[in-house]
N, C-alpha and C. Protein backbone atom coordinates (compact mmCIF):
# COMPACT_ATOMS: atom_id res chain seq x y z
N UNK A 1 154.13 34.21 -113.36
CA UNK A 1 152.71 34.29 -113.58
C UNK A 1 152.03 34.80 -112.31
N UNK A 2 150.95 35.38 -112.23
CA UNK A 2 150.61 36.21 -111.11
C UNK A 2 149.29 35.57 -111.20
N UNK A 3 148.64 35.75 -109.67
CA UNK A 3 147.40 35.36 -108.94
C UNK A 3 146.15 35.65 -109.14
N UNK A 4 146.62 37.07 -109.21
CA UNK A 4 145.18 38.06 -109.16
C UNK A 4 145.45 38.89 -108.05
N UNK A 5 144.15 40.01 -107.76
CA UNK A 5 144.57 41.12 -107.14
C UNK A 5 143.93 40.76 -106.25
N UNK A 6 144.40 41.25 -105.28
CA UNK A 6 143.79 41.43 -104.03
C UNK A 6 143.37 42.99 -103.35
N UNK A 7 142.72 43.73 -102.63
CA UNK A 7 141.92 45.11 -102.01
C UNK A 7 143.30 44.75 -100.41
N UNK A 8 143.30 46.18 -100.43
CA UNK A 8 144.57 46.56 -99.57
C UNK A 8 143.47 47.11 -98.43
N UNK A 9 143.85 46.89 -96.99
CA UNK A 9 143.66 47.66 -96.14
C UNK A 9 145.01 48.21 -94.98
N UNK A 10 145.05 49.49 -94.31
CA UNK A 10 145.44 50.13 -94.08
C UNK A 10 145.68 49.91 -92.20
N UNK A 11 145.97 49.60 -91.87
CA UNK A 11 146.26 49.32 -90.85
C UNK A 11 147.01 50.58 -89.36
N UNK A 12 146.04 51.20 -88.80
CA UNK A 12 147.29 52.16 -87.88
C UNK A 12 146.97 51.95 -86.50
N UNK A 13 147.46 52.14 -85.64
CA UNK A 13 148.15 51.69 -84.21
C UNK A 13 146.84 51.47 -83.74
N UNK A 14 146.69 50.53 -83.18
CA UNK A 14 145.61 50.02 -82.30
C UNK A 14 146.03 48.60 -81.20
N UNK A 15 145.22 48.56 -80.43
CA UNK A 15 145.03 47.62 -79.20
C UNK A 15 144.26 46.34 -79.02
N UNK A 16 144.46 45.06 -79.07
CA UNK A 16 143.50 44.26 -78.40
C UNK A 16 143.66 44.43 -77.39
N UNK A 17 142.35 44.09 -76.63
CA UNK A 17 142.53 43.79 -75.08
C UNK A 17 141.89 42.50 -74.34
N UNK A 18 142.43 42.07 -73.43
CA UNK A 18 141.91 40.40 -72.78
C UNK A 18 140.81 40.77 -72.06
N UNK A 19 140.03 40.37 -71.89
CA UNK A 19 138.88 40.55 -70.92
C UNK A 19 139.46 41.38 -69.85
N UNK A 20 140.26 40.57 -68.76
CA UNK A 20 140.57 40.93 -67.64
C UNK A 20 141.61 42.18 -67.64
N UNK A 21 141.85 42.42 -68.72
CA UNK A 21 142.43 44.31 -68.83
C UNK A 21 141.07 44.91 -69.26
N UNK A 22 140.01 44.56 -70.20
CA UNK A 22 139.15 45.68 -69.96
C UNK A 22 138.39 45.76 -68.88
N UNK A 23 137.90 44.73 -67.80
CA UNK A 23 137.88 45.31 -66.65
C UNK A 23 138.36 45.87 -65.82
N UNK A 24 140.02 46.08 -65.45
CA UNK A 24 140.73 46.58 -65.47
C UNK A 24 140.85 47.98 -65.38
N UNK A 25 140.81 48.39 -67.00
CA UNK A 25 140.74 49.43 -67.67
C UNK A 25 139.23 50.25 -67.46
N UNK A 26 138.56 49.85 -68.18
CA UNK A 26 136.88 50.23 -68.03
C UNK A 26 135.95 50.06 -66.81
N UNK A 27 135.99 48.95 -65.84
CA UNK A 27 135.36 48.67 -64.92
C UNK A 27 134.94 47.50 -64.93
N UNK A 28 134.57 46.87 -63.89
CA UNK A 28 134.37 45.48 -64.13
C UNK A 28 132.87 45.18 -64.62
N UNK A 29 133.05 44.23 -65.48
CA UNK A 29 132.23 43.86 -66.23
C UNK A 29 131.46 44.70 -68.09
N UNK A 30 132.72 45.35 -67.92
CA UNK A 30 132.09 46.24 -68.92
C UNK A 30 132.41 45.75 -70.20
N UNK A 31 131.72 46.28 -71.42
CA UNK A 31 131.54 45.70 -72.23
C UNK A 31 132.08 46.72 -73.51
N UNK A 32 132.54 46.40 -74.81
CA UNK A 32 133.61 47.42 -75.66
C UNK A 32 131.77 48.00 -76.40
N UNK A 33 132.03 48.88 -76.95
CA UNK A 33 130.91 49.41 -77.83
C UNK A 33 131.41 49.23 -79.44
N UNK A 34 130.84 48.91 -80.54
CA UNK A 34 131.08 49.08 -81.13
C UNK A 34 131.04 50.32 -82.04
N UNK A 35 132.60 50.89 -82.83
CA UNK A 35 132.24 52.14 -83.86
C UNK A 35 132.23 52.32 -84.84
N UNK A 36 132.64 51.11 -85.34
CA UNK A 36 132.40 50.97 -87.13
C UNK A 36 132.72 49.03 -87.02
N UNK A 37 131.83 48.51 -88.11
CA UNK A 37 132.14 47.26 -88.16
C UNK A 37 134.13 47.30 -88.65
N UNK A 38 134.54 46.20 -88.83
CA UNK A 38 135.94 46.07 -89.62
C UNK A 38 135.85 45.32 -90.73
N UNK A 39 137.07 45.03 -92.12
CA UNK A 39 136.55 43.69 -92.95
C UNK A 39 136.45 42.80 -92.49
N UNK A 40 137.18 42.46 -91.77
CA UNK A 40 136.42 41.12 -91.45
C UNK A 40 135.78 40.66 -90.45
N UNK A 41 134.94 39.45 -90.11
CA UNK A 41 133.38 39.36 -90.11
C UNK A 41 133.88 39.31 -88.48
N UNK A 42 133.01 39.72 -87.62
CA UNK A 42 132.69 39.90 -86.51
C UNK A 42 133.91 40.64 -85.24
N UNK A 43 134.68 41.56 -86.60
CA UNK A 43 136.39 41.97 -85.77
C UNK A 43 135.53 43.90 -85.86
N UNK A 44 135.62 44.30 -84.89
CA UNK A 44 135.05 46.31 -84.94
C UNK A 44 136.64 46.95 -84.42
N UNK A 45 135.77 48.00 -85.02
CA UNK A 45 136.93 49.10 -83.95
C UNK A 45 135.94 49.67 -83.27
N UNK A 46 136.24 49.68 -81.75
CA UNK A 46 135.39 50.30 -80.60
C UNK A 46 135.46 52.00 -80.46
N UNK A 47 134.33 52.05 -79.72
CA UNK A 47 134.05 53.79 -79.26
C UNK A 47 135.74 53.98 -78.75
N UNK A 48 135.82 53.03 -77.61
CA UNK A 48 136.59 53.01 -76.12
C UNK A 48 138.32 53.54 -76.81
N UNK A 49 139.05 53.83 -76.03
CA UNK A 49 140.19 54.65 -76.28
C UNK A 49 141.29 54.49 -74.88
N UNK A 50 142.63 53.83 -75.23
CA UNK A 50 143.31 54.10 -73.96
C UNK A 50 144.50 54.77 -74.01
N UNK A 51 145.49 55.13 -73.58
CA UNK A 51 146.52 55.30 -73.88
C UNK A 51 147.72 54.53 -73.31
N UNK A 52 148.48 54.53 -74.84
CA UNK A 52 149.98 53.25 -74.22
C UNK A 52 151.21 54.02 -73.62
N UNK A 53 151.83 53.71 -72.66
CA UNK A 53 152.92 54.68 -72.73
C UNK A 53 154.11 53.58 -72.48
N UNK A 54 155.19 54.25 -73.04
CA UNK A 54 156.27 53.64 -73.37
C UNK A 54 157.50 54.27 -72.87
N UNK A 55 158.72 53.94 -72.54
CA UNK A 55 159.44 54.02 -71.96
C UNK A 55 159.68 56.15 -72.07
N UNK A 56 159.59 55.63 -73.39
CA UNK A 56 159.83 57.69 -74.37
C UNK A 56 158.82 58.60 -74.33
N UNK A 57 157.88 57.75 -74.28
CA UNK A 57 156.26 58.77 -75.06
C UNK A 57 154.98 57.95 -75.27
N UNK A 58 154.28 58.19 -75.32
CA UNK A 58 152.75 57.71 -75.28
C UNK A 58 151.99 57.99 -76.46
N UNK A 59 151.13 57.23 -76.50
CA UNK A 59 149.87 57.16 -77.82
C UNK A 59 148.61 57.01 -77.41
N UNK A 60 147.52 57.59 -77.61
CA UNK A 60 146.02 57.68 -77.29
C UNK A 60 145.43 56.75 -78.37
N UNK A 61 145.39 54.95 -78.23
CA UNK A 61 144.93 54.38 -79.36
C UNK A 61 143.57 53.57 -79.14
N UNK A 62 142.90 53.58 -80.57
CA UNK A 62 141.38 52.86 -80.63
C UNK A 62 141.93 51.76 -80.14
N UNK A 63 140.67 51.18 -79.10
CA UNK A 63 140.65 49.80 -79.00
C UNK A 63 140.05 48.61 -80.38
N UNK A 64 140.07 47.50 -80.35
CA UNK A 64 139.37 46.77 -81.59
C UNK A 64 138.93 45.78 -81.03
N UNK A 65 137.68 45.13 -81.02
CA UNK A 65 137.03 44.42 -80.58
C UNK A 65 137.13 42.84 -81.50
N UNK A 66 136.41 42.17 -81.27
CA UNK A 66 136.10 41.89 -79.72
C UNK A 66 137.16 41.35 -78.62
N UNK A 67 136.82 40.56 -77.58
CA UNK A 67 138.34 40.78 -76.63
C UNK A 67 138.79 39.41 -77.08
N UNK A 68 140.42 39.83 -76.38
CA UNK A 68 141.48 38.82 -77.09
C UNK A 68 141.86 38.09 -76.30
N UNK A 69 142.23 36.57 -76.26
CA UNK A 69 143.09 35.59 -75.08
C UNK A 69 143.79 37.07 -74.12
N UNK A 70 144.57 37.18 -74.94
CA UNK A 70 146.12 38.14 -74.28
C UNK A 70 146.01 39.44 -74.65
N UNK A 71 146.05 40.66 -74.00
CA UNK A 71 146.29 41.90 -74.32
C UNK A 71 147.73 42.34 -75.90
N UNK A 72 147.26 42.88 -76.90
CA UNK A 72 148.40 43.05 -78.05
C UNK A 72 147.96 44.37 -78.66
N UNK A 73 149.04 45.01 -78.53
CA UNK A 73 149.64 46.42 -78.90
C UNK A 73 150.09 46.46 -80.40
N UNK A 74 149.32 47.23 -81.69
CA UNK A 74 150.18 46.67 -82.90
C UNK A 74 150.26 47.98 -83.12
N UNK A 75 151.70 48.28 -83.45
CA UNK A 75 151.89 49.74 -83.98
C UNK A 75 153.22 49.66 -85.04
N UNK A 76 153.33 50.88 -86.19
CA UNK A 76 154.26 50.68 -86.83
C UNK A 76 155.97 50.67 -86.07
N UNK A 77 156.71 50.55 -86.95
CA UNK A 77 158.48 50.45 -86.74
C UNK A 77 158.52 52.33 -86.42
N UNK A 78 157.68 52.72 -86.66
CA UNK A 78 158.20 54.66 -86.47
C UNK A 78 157.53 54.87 -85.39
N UNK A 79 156.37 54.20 -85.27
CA UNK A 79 155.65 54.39 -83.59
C UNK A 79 156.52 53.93 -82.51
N UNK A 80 157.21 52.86 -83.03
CA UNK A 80 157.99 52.11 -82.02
C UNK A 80 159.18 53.45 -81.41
N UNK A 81 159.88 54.06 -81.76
CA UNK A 81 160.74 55.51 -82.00
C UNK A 81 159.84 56.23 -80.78
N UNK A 82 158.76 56.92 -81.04
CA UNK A 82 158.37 57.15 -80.54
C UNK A 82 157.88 56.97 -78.51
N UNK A 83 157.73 55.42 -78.97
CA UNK A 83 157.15 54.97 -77.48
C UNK A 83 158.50 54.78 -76.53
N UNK A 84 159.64 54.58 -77.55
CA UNK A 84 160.57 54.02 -77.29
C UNK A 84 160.95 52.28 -76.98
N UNK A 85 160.63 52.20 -78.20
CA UNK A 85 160.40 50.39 -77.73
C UNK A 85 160.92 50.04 -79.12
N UNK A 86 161.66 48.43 -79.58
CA UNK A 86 161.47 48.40 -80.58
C UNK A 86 160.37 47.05 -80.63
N UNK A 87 159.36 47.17 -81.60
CA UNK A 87 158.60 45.67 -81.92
C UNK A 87 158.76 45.36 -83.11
N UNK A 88 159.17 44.31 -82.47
CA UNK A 88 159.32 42.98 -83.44
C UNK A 88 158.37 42.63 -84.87
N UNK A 89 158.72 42.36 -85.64
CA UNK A 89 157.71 42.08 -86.82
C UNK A 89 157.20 41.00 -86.54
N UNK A 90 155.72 40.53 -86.47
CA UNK A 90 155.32 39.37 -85.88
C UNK A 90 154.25 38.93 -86.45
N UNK A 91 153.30 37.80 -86.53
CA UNK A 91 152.05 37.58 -87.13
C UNK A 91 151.52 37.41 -85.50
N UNK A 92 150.11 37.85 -85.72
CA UNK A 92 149.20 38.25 -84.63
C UNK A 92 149.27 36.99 -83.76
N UNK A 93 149.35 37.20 -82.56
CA UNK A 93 149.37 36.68 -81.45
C UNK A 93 150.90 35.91 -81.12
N UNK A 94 151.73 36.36 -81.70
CA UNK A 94 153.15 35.66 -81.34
C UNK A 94 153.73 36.90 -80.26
N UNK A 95 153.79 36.86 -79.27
CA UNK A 95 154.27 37.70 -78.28
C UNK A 95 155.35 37.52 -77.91
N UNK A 96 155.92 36.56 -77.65
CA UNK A 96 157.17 36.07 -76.83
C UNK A 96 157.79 37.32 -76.96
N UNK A 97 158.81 37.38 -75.91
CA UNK A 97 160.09 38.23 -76.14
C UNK A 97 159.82 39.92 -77.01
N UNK A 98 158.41 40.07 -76.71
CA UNK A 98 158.18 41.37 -77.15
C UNK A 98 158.22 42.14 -76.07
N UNK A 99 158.24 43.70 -76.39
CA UNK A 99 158.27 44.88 -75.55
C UNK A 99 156.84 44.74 -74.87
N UNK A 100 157.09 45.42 -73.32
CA UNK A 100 155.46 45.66 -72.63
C UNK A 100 155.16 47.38 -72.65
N UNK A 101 154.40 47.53 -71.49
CA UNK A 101 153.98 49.03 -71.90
C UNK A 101 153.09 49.26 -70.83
N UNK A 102 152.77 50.74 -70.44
CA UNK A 102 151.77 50.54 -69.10
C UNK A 102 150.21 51.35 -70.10
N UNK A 103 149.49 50.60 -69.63
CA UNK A 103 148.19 50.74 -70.75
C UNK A 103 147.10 51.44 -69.45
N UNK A 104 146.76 52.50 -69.93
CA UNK A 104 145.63 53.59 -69.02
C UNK A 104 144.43 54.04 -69.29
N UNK A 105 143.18 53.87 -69.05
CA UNK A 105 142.23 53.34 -69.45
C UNK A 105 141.06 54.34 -68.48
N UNK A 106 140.27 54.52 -68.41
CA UNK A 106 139.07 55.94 -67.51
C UNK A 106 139.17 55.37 -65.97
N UNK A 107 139.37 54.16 -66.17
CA UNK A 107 139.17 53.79 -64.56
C UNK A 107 140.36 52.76 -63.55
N UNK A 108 141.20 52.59 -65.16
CA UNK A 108 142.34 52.01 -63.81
C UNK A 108 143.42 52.09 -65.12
N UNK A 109 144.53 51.18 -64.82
CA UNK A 109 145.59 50.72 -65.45
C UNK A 109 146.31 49.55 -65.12
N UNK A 110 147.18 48.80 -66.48
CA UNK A 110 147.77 47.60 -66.10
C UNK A 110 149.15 48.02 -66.73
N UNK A 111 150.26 47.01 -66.42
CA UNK A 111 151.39 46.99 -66.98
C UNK A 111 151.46 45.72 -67.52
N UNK A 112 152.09 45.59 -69.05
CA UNK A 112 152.21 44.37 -69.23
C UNK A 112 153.38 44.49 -69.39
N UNK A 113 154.15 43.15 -69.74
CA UNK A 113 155.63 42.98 -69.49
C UNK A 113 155.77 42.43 -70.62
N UNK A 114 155.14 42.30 -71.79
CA UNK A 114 154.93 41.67 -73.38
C UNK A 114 153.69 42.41 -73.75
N UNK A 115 154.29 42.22 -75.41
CA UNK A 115 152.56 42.72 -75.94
C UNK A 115 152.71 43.93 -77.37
N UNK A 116 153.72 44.19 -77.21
CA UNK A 116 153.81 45.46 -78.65
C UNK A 116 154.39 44.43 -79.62
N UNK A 117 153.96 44.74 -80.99
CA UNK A 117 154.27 43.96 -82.23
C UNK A 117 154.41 45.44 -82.83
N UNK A 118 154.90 45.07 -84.31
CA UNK A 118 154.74 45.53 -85.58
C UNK A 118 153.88 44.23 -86.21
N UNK A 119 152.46 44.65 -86.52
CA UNK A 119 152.36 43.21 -87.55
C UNK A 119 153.06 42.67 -88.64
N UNK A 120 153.46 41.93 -89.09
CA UNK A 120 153.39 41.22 -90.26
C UNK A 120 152.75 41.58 -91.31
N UNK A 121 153.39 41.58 -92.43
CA UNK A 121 151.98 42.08 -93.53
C UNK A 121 151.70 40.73 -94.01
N UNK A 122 150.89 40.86 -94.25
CA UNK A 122 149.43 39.46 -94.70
C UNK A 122 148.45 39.93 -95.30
N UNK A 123 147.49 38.36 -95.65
CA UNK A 123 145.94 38.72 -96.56
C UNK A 123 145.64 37.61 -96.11
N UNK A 124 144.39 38.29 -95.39
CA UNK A 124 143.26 37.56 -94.81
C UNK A 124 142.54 36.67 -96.39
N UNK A 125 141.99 35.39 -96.36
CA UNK A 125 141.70 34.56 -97.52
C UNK A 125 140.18 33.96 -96.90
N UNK A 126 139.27 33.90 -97.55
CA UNK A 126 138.26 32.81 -97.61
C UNK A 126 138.77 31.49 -98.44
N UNK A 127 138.46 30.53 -97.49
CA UNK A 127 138.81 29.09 -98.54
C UNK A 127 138.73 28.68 -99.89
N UNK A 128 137.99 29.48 -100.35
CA UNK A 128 137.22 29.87 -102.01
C UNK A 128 138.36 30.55 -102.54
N UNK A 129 138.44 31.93 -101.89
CA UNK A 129 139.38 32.86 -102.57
C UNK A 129 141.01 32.11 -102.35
N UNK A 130 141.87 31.08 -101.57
CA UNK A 130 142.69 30.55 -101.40
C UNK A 130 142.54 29.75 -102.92
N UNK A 131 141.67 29.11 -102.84
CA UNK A 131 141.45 28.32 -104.08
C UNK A 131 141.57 28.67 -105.36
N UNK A 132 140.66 30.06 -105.46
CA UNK A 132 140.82 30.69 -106.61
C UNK A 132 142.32 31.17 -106.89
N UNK A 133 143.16 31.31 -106.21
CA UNK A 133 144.33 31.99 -105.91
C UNK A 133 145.42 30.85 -106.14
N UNK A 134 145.12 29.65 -105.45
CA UNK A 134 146.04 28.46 -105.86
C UNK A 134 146.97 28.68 -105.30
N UNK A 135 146.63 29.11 -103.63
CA UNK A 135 147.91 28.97 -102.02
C UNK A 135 146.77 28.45 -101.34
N UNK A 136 147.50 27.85 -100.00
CA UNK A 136 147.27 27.43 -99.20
C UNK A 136 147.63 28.21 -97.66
N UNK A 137 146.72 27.84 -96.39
CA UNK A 137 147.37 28.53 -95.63
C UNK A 137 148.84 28.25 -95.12
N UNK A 138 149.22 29.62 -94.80
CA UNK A 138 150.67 30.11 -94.01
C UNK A 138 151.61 30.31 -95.87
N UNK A 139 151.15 29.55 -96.47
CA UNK A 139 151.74 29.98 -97.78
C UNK A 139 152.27 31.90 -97.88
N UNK A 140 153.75 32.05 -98.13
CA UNK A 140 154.35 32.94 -98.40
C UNK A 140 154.38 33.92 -99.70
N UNK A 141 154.16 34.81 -99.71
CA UNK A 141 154.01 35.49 -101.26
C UNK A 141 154.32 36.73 -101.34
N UNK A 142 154.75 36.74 -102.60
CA UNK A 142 155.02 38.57 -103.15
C UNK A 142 153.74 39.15 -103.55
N UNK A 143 153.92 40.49 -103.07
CA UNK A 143 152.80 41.55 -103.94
C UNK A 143 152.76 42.60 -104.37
N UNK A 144 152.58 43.11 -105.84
CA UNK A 144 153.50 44.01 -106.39
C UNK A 144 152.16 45.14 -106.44
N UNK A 145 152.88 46.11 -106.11
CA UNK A 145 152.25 47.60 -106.08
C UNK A 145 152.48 48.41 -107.29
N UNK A 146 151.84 48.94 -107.84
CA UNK A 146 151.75 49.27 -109.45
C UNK A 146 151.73 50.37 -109.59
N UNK A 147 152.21 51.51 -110.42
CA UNK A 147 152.29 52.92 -110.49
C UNK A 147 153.81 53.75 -109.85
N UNK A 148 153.31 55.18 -109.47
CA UNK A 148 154.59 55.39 -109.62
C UNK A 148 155.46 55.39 -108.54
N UNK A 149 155.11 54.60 -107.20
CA UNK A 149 155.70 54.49 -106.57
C UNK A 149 155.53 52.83 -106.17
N UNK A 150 155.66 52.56 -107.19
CA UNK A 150 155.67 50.97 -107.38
C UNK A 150 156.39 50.09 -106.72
N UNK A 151 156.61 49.21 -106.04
CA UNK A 151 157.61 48.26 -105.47
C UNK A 151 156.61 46.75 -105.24
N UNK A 152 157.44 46.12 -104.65
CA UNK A 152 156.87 44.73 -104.02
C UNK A 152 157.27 44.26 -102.87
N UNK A 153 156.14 43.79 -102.11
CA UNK A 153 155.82 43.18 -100.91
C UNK A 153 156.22 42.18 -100.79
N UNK A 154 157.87 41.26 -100.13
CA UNK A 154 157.94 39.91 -100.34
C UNK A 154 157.42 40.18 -98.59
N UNK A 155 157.38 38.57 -98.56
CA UNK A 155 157.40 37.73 -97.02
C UNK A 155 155.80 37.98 -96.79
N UNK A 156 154.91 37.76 -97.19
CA UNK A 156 153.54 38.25 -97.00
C UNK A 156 152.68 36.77 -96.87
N UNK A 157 152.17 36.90 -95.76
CA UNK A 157 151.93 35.54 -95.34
C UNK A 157 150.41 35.34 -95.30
N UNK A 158 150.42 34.13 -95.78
CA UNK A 158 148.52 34.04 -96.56
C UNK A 158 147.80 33.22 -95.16
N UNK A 159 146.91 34.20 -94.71
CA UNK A 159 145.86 33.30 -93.68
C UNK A 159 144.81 32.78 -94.31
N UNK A 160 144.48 31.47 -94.18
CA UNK A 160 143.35 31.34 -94.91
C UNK A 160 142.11 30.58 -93.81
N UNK A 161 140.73 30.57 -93.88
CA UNK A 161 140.26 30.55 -92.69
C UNK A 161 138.99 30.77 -93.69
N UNK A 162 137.94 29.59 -93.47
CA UNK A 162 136.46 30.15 -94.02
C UNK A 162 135.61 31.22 -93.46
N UNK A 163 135.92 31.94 -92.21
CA UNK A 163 135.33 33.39 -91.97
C UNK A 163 136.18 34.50 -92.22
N UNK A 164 137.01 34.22 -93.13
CA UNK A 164 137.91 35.47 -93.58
C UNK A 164 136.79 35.79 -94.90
N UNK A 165 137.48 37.25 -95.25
CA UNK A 165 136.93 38.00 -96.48
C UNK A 165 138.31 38.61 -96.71
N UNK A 166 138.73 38.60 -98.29
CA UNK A 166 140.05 38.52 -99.03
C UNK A 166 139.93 40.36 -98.87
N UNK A 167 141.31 40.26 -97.78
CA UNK A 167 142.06 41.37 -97.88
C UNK A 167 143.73 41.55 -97.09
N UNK A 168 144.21 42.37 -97.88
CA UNK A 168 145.61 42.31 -97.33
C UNK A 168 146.12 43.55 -97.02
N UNK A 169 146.16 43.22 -95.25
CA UNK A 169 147.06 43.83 -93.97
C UNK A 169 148.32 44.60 -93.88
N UNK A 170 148.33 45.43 -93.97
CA UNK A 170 149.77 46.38 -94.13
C UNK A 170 149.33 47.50 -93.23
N UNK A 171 150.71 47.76 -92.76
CA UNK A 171 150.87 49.01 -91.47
C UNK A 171 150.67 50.47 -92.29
N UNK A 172 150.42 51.48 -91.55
CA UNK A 172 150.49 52.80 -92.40
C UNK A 172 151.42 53.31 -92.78
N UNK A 173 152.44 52.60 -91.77
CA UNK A 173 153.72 53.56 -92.83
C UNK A 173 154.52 52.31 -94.01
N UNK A 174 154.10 51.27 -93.73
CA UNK A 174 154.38 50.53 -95.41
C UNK A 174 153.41 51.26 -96.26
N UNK A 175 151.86 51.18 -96.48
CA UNK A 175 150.91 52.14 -97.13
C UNK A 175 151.46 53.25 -97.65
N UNK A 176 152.02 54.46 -96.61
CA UNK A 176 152.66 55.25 -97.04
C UNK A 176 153.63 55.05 -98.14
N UNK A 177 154.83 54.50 -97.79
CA UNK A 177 155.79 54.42 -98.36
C UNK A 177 155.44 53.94 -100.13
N UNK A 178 154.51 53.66 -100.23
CA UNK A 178 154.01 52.81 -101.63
C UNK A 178 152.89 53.60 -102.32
N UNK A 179 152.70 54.88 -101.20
CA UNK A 179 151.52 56.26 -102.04
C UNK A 179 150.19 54.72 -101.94
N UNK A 180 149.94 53.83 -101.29
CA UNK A 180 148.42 53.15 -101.89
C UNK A 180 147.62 53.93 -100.57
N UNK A 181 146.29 53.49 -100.69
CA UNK A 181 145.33 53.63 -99.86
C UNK A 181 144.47 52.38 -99.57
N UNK A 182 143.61 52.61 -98.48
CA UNK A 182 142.46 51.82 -98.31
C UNK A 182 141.69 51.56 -100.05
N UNK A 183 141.40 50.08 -99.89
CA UNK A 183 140.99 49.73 -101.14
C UNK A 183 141.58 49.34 -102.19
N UNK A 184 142.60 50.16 -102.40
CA UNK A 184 143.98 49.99 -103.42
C UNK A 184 143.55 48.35 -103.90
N UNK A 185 144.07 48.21 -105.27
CA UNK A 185 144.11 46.76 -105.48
C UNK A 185 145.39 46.34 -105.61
N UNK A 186 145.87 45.29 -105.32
CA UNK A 186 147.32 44.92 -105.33
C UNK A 186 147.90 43.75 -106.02
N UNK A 187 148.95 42.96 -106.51
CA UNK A 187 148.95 42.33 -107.87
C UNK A 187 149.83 40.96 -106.84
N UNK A 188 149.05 39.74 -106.30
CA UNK A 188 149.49 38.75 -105.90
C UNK A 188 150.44 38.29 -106.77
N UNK A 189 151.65 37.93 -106.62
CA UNK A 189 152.52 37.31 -107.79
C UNK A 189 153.10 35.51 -107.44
């Protein structure tokens, strides 16, 4: 028996940063700009732009606001190829034992020695929409993608949190691989 659908968003390589790397990076005391709100409530993607470089190759990625405890790098399993790193599949903010990277920024640079993920795919939940849904948080779930490049999403891990707004987190090249887009609706099972 299935849940209900949930709205897909699209996820591609981007940066948190800790305070003390965007001063760092930007100058001290400076502050991220915002360039488009994000779904959920008080998370943007900024003007600001740095580049990661990695043992292989480098990436010029949006920053996302606002700032984070710890500096975190989320990019897909094919970006990872690229930078030369592999990251770990992880839910946001689990760092341990991840790859670092030297991060370069208009006015300085840092090295971190941790910090690249692959996220986790997930769906952000309002306590309502958990309810309506009948999971709880960290609760595990499938989600089936419909049409002709149809498959399903196991291991998909439910955040639930009363300033969330119901949507579910996937990298661009899972997106890809499944032909969906931003918006897509998807079939909780």
């Amino acid at each position: 028996m299935s849940k209900g659908y949930v709205p897909v968003g699209l996820s591609n390589r981007h940066v948190h940063l800790s305070k003390e790397h965007i001063d760092i990076l930007f100058g001290e005391g400076y502050e991220l700009t915002v360039f488009k709100d994000l779904s959920q409530p008080g998370q943007f993607a900024c003007h600001e732009k740095i580049e990661v470089v990695g043992p292989k190759g480098s990436f010029t990625m949006r920053v996302l606001g606002p700032a984070r405890n710890e500096t975190q790098i989320e990019v897909s399993l094919a970006d990872g190829f690229t930078l030369g790193v592999v990251p770990p599949v992880r839910d946001s903010s689990d760092l341990a034992d991840s790859p670092g990277a030297k991060i370069v920024g208009p006015k300085g640079e840092v090295v971190i020695d941790k910090g690249i993920i692959a996220a986790a795919r997930h769906i952000h939940m309002h306590t309502s929409d958990a309810e309506q849904f009948g999971v709880q948080d960290k609760e595990i779930v499938s989600v089936k993608v419909e049409g002709k490049r149809g498959l399903v999403f196991d291991n998909v891990l439910v955040r639930v949190h009363k300033s969330y707004a119901l949507e579910m987190h996937l990298d661009i090249d899972e997106g890809n691989a499944a032909g969906i887009k931003n918006g897509d609706k998807l079939l909780v099972l």
